[in-house]
Protein backbone atom coordinates (compact mmCIF):
# COMPACT_ATOMS: atom_id res chain seq x y z
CA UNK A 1 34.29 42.15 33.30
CA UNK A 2 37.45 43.84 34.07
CA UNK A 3 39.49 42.81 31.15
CA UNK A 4 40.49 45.92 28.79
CA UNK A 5 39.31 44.39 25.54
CA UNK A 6 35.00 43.92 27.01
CA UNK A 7 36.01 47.50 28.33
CA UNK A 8 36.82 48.93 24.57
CA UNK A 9 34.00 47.33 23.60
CA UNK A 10 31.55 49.21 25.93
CA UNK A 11 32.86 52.13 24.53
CA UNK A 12 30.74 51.80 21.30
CA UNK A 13 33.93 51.82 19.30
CA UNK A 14 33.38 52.17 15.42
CA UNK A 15 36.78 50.90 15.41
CA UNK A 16 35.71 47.12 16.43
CA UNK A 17 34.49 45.66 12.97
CA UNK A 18 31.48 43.16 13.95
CA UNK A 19 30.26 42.89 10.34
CA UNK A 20 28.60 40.20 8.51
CA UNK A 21 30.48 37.05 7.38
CA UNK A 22 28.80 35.21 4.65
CA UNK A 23 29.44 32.24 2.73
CA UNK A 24 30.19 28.88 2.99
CA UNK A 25 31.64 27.64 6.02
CA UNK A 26 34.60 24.88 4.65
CA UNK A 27 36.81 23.00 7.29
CA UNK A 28 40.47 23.28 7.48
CA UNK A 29 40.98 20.18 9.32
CA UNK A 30 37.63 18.13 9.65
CA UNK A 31 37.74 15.25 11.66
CA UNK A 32 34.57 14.70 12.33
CA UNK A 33 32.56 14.92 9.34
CA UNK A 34 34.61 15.02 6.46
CA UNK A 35 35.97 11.81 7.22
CA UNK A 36 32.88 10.00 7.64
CA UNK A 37 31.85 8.45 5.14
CA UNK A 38 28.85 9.69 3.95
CA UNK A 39 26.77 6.39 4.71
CA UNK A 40 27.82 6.05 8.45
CA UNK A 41 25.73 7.73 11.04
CA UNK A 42 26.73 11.12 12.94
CA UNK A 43 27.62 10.58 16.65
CA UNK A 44 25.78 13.22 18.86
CA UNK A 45 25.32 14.29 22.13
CA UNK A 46 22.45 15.99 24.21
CA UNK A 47 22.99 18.74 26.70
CA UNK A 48 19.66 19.37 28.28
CA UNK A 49 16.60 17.19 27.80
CA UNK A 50 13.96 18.23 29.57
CA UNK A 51 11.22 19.42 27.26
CA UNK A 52 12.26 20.67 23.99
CA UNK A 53 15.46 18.83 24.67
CA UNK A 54 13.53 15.60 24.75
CA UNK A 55 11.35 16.03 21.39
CA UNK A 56 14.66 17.07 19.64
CA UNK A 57 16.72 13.93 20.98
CA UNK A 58 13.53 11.89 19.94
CA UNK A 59 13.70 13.17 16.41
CA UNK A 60 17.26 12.93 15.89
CA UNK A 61 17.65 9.45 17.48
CA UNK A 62 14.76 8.05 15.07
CA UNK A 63 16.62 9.31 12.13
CA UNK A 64 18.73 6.35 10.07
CA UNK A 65 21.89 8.43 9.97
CA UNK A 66 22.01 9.83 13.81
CA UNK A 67 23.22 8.30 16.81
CA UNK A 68 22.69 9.99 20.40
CA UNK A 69 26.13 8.46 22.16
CA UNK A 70 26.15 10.94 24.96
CA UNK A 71 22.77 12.36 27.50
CA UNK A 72 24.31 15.39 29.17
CA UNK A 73 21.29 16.90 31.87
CA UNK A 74 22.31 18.74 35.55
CA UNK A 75 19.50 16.01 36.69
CA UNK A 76 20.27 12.30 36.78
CA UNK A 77 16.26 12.13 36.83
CA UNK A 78 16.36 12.96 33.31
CA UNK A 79 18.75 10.29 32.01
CA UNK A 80 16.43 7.74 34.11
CA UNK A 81 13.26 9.06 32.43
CA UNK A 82 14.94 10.44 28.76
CA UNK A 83 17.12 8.31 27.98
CA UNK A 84 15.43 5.08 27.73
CA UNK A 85 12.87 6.59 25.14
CA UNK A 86 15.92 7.72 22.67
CA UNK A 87 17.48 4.23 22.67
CA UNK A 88 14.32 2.97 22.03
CA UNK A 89 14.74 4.75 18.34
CA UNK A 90 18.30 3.66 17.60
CA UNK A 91 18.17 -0.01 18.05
CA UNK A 92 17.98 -0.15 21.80
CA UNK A 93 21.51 1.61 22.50
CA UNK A 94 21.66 3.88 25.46
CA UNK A 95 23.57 6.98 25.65
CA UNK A 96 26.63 7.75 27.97
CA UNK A 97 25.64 9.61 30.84
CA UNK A 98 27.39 13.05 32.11
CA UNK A 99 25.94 15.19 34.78
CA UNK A 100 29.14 17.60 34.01
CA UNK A 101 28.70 18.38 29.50
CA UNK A 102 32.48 19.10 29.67
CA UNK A 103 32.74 15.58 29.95
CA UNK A 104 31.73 14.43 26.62
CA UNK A 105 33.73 17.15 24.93
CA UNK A 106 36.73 15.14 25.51
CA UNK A 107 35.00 12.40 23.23
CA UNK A 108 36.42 13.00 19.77
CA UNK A 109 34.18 10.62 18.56
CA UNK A 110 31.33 12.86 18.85
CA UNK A 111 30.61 15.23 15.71
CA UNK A 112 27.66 17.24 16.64
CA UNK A 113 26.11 18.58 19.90
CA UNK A 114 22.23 19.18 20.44
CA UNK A 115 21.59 22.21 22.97
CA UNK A 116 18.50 22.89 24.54
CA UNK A 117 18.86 24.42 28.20
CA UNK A 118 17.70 27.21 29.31
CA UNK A 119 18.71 30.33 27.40
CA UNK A 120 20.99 31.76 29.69
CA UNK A 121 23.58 28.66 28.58
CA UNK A 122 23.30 29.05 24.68
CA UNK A 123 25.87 30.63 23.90
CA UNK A 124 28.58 29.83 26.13
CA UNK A 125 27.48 25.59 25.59
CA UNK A 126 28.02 26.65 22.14
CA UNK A 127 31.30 28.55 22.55
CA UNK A 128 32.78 25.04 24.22
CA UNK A 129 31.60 22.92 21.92
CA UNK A 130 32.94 24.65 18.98
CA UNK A 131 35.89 24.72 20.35
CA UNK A 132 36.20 20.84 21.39
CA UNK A 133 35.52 20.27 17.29
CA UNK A 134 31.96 19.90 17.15
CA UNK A 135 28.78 21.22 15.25
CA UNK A 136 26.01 22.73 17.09
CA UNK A 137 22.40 22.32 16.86
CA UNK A 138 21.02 24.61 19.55
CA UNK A 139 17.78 25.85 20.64
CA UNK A 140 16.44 29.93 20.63
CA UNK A 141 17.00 32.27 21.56
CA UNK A 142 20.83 32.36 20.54
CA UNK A 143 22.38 34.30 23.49
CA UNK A 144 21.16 35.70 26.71
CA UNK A 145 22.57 39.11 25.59
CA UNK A 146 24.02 40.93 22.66
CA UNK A 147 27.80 40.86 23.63
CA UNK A 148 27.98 37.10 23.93
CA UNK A 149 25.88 36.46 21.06
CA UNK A 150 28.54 38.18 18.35
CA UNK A 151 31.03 36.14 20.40
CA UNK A 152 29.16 32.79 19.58
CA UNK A 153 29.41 33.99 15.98
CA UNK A 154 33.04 34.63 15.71
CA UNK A 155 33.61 31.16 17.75
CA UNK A 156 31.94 29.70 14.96
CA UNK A 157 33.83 30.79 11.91
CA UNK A 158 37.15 30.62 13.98
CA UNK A 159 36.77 27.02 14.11
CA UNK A 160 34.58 26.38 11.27
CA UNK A 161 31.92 24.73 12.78
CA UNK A 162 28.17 24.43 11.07
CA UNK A 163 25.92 25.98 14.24
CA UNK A 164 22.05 26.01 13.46
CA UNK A 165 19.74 28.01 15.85
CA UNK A 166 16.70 25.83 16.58
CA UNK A 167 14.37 28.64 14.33
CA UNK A 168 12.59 26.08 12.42
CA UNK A 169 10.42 28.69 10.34
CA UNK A 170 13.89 28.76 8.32
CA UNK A 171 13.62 25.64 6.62
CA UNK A 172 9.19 26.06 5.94
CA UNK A 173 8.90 25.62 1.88
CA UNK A 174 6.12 27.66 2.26
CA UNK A 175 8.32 30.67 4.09
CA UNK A 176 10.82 30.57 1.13
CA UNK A 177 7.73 31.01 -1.00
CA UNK A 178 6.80 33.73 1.09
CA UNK A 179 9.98 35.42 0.73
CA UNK A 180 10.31 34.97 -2.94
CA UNK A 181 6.77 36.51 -3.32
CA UNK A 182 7.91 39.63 -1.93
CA UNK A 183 11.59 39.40 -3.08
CA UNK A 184 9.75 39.65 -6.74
CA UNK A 185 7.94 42.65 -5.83
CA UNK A 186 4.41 40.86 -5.47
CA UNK A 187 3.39 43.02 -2.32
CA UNK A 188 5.03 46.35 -3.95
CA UNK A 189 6.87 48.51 -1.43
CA UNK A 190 7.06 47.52 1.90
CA UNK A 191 7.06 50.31 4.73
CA UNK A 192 5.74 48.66 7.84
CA UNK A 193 5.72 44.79 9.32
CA UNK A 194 3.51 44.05 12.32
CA UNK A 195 4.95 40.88 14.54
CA UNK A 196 2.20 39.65 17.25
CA UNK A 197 3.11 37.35 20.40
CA UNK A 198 -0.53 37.07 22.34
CA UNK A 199 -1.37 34.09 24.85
CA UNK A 200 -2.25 33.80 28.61
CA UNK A 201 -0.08 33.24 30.41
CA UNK A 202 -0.73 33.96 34.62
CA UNK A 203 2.26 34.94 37.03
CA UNK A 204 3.58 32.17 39.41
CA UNK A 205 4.76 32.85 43.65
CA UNK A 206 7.98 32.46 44.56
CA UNK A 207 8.90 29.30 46.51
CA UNK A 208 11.26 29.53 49.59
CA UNK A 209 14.76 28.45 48.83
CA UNK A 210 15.37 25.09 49.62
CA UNK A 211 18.48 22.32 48.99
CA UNK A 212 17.95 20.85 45.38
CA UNK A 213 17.18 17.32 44.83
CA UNK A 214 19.19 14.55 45.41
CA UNK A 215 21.72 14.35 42.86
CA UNK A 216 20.47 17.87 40.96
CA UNK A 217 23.69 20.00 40.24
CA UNK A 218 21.89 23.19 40.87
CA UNK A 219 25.65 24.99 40.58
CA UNK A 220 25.79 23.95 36.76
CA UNK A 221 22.34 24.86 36.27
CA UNK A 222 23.17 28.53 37.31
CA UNK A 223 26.00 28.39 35.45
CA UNK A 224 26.67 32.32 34.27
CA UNK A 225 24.02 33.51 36.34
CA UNK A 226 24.65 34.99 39.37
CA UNK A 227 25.13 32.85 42.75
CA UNK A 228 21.90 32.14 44.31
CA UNK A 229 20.76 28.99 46.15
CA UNK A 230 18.25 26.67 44.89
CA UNK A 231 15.04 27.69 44.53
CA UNK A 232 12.57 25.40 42.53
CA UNK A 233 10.61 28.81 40.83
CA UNK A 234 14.16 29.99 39.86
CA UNK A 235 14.56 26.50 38.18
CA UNK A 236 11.05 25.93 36.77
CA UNK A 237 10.33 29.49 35.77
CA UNK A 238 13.50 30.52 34.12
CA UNK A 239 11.77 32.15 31.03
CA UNK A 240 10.11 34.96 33.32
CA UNK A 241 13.21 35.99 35.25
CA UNK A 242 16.12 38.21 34.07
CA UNK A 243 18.69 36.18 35.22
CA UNK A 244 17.60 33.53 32.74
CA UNK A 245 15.79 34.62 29.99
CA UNK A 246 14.28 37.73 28.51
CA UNK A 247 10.80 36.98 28.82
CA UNK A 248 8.44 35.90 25.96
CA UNK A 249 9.35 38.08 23.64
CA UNK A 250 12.59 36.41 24.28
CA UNK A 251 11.80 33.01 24.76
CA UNK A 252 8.75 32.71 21.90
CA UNK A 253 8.68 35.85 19.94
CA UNK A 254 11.11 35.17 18.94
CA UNK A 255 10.48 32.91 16.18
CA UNK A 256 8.18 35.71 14.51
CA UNK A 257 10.73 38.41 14.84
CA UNK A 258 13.34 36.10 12.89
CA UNK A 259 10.23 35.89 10.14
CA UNK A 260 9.59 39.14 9.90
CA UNK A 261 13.38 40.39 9.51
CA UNK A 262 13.92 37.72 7.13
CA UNK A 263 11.05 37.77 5.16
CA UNK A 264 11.42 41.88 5.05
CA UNK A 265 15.06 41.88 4.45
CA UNK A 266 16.75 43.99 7.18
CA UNK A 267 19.42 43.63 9.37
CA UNK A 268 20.14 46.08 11.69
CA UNK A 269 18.12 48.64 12.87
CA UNK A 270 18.54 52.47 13.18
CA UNK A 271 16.82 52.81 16.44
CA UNK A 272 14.45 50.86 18.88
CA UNK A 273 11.63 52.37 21.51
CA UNK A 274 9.60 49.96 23.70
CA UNK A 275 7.72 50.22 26.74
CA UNK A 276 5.40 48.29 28.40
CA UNK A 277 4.59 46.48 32.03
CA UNK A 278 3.96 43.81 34.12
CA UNK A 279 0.20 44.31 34.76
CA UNK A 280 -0.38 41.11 36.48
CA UNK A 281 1.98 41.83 39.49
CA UNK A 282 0.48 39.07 41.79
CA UNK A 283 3.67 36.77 41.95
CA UNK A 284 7.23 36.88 41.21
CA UNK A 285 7.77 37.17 36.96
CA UNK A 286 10.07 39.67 36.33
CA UNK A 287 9.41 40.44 32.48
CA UNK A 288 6.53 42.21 30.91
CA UNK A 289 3.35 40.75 30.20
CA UNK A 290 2.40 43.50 28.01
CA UNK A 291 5.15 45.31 25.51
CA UNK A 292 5.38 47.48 22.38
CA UNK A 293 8.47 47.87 20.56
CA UNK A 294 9.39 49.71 17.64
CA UNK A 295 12.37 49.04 15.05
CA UNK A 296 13.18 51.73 12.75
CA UNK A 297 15.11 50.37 9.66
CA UNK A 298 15.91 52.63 6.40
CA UNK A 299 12.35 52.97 4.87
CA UNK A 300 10.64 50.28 6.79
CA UNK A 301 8.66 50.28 10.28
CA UNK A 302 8.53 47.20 12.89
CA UNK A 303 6.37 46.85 15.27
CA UNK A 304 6.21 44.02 17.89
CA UNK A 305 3.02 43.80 20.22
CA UNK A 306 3.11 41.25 23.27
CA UNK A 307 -0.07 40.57 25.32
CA UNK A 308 -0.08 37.58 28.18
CA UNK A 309 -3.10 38.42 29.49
CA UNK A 310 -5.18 37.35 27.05
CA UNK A 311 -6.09 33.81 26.75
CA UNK A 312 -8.52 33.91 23.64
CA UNK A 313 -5.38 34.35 21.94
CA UNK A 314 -4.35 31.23 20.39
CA UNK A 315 -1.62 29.40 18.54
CA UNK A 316 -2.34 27.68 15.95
CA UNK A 317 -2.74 23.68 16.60
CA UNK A 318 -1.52 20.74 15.19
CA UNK A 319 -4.69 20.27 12.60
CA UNK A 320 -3.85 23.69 11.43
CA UNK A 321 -0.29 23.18 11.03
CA UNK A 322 -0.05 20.19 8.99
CA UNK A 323 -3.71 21.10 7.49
CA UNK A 324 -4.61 22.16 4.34
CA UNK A 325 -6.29 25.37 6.32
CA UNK A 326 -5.58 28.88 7.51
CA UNK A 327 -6.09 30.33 10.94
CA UNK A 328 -8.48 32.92 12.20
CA UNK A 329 -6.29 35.67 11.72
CA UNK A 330 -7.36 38.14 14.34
CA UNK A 331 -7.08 35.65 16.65
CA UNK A 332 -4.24 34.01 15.85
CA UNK A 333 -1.53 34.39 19.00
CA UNK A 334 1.85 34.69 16.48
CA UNK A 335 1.32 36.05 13.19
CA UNK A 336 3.09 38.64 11.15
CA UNK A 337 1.91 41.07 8.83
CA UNK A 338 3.57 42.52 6.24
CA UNK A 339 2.04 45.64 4.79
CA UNK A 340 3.02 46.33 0.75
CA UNK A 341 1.62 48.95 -1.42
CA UNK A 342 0.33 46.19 -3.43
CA UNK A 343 -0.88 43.77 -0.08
CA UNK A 344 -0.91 42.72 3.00
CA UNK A 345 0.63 39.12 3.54
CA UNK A 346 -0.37 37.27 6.82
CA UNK A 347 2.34 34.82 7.82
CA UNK A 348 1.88 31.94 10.16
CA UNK A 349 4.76 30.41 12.35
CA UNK A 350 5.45 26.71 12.26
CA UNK A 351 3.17 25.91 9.54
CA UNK A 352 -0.03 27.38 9.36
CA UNK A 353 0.64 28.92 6.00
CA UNK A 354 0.74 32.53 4.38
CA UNK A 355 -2.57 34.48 2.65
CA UNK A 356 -2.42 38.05 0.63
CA UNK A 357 -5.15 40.57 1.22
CA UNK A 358 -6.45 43.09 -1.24
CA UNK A 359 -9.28 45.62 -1.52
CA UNK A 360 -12.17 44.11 -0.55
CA UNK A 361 -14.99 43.66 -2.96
CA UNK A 362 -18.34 44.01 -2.43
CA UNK A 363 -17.49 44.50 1.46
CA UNK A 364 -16.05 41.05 1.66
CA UNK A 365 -12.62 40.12 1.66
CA UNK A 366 -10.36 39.36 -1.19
CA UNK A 367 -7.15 36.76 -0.82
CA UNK A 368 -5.23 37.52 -4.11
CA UNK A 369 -2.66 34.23 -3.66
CA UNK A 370 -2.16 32.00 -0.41
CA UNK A 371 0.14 29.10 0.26
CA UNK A 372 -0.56 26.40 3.37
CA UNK A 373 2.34 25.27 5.19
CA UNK A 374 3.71 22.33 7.22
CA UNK A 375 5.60 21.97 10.66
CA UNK A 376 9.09 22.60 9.68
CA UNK A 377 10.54 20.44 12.30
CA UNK A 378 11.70 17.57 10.06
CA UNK A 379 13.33 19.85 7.20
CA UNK A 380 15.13 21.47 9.91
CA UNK A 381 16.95 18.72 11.53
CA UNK A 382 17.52 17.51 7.77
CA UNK A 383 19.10 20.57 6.75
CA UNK A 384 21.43 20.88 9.90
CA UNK A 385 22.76 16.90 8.84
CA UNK A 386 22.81 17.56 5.10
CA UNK A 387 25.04 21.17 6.34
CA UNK A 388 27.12 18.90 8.93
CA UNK A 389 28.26 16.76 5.78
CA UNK A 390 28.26 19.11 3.15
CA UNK A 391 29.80 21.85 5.22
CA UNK A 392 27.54 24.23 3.75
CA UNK A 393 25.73 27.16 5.73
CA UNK A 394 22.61 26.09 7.41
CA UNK A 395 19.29 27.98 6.75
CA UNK A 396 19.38 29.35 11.00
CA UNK A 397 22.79 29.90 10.66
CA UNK A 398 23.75 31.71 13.99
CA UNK A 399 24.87 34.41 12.36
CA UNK A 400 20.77 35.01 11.71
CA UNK A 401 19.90 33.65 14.48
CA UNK A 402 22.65 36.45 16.19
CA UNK A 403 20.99 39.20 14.31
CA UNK A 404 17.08 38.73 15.29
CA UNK A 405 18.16 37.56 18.87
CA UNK A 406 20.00 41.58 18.72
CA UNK A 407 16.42 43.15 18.06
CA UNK A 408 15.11 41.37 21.04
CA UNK A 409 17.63 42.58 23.35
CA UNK A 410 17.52 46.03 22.25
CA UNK A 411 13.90 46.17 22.94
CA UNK A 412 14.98 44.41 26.67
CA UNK A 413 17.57 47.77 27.55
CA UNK A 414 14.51 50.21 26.16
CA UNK A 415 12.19 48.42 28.32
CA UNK A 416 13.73 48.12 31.54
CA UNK A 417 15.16 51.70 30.82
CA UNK A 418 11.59 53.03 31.19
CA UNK A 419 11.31 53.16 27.38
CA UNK A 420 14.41 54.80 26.11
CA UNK A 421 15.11 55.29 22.86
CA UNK A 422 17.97 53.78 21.62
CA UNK A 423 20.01 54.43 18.99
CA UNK A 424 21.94 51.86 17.39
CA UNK A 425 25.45 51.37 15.71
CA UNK A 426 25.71 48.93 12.68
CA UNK A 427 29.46 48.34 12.93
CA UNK A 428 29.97 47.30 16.28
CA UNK A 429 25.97 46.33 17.53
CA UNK A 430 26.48 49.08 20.12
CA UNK A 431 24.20 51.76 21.12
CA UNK A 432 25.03 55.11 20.32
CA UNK A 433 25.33 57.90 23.28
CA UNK A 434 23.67 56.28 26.05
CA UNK A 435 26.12 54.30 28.68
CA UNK A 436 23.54 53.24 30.86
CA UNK A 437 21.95 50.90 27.49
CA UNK A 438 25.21 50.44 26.44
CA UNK A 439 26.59 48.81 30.00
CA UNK A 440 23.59 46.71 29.45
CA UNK A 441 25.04 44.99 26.12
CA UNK A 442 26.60 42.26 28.51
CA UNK A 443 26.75 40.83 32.11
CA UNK A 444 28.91 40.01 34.85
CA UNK A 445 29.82 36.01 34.09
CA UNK A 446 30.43 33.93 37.72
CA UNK A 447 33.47 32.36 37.43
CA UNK A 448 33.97 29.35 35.66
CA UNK A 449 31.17 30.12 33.62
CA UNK A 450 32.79 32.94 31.71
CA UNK A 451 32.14 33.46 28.25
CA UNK A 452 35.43 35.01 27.66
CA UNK A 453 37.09 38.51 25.55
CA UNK A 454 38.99 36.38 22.92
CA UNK A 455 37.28 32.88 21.85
């Protein structure tokens, strides 16, 4: 952090272009992809494979055109447990083992790289591997903050590499449906979207520090977080502490706040206010339980409401999305709403479908046009391979998934800045006036976990 160039760059300088870069993303000098033929199967690799990590590597595995050559996890207990259960979907051929990820970046055999640890490692895992030659599937939230989350980008188009953020809702046929709906004008004129994240969730103690399991490399698992010895909350708990994550806005509201600025069309906003607090205090979780934000975009409100503390809240469940039914709306723990002059469309995340309100009649409720959905898992992971041969851009580029992940940090800085206002600056994703939100745009890397100034 004392390098002149991060320094300029704290200084909200309209002279650093971060624009937009849009296209298709075409190799220079493939190796990976463009020479394989398009019948052989794509050599991958797994960093982290704990829970997501583990359904991904499942999915990929069972797929007749993937191949998981390399398990990367900080825990050998994973590769003992994990690993087993993805060779049984390709044939019976286990993975290479690396504690260390570096490892298998030296493999130039290996064309694409699934990432799912926790978020504080998303951007700069993706950084490395872009840079060893491979594609990147990786897991939300992007980036851990809004500096190294443009610098994921840029790595990315340097080296031409096809990166898809793990927002599934991207590839839903009944989300593009959604978005051509109000693309044609169907809702009318759009001035506010609603996003909703509402669940229980109940605080957690903090355990003593300890020494880490046999074997564990709790070093690597820190990675670009600050020093601290092991501590099993600090490992289990990662989405609740600042060091980590960003909370559940961060962590899961994130998949509605990508729906709602894609589905209403916006990219940047001209200012963001939240506030909230921690109302259940009894343990150690560092982010809010309860939050408001507001996004002010040229003729268009969002608002984003979080609630933990309320466990008749519910996501939707499996029957509902792959079922030919709709939610209960006002119960329903991550919906959006989009209000048109026209409308109001209800969107569901991960399936669970889309329905358009009008006047009621007769006191009862009128749905104009509706559309069920599916889990969008599948036609994710499809369009990532089709992308990693075609060289096309995926549907969660990162360049999207860069831009949502932004409107989750600025509501972060307002928050723990007691509510703040912030005002925000298109051309270089800096916020305008205000050092104190500003200094807040990064983070002090620990050394050699640096995501560094020029990439």
């Amino acid at each position: 952090m004392t390098n002149s160039n991060r320094r300029e760059f704290l200084k909200d300088s309209t002279s650093t272009t971060l624009g937009i870069t849009g296209g298709l993303t075409l190799l220079a000098d493939a190796r990976s992809v463009a020479a394989t033929p398009a019948n052989d199967k794509l050599n991958l690799a797994i960093i982290g494979c704990r829970g997501r990590g583990n359904t991904l590597a499942k999915a990929f595995a069972a797929r007749s055109d993937c191949e998981f050559t390399w398990f990367c996890d900080v825990d050998p207990e994973m590769y003992a447990t994990r690993a087993k259960g993805i060779a049984e979907n390709q044939g019976g051929r286990m993975p290479k083992y690396a504690k260390d990820f570096r490892r298998m970046l030296e493999d130039k055999s290996v064309d694409a790289v699934v990432i799912a640890t926790p978020p504080h490692w998303h951007t700069l895992a993706t950084i490395w591997c872009c840079q060893a030659g491979k594609d990147v599937y990786c897991e939300k939230p992007q980036s851990h903050n809004c500096w190294e989350g443009r610098q994921g980008v840029k790595v990315a188009r340097k080296h031409d590499r096809v990166v898809q953020i793990g927002l599934q809702n991207r590839s839903a046929p009944y989300l593009h449906a959604a978005k051509k709906y109000i693309t044609d004008g169907k809702l009318g004129n759009i001035d506010l979207v609603r996003v909703f994240n509402q669940k229980g969730e109940g605080n957690f103690p903090m355990a003593k520090d300890s020494d880490p399991p046999s074997g564990f490399d709790w070093n690597m698992f820190n990675g670009p977080a600050p020093e601290h010895a092991y501590n099993e909350t600090l490992r289990r708990q990662w989405r609740y502490l600042w060091r980590y994550g960003g909370g559940d806005m961060h962590y899961d509201g994130i998949h509605q706040v990508d729906i709602a600025r894609w589905l209403a069309g916006v990219d940047y906003p001209k200012s963001v206010y939240s506030n909230g607090a921690r109302y259940n205090r009894d343990g150690a979780a560092e982010t809010p339980d309860t939050q408001l934000s507001v996004f002010e975009f040229d003729n268009l409100m969002m608002t984003f409401d979080l609630t933990l503390n309320t466990p008749y809240m519910l996501k939707a469940d499996s029957g509902i999305r792959d079922g030919d039914m709709f939610p209960h709306w006002p119960q329903n723990a991550e919906r959006v709403e989009i209000y048109g002059s026209d409308g109001m469309m209800v969107v569901g995340r991960m399936g669970s479908g889309w329905q358009v309100y009008i006047r009621p009649k007769s006191r009862k409720p009128v749905v104009r046009d509706e559309m069920y959905g599916k889990f969008p898992d599948e036609p994710h992971q499809q369009n990532f391979v089709d992308c990693v041969r075609t060289r096309q851009t995926p549907n969660a580029d990162i360049e999207e998934g860069h831009l949502s992940t932004l409107l989750v940090h600025y509501s972060t800085i307002s928050y723990r800045l007691g509510g703040e206002k912030l005002t925000i600056n298109p051309v270089t994703e800096g916020i305008v006036g205000n050092e104190r939100a500003q200094a807040m745009l990064t983070r002090t890397y620990r050394s050699p976990w640096v995501v560094e100034d020029i990439v």
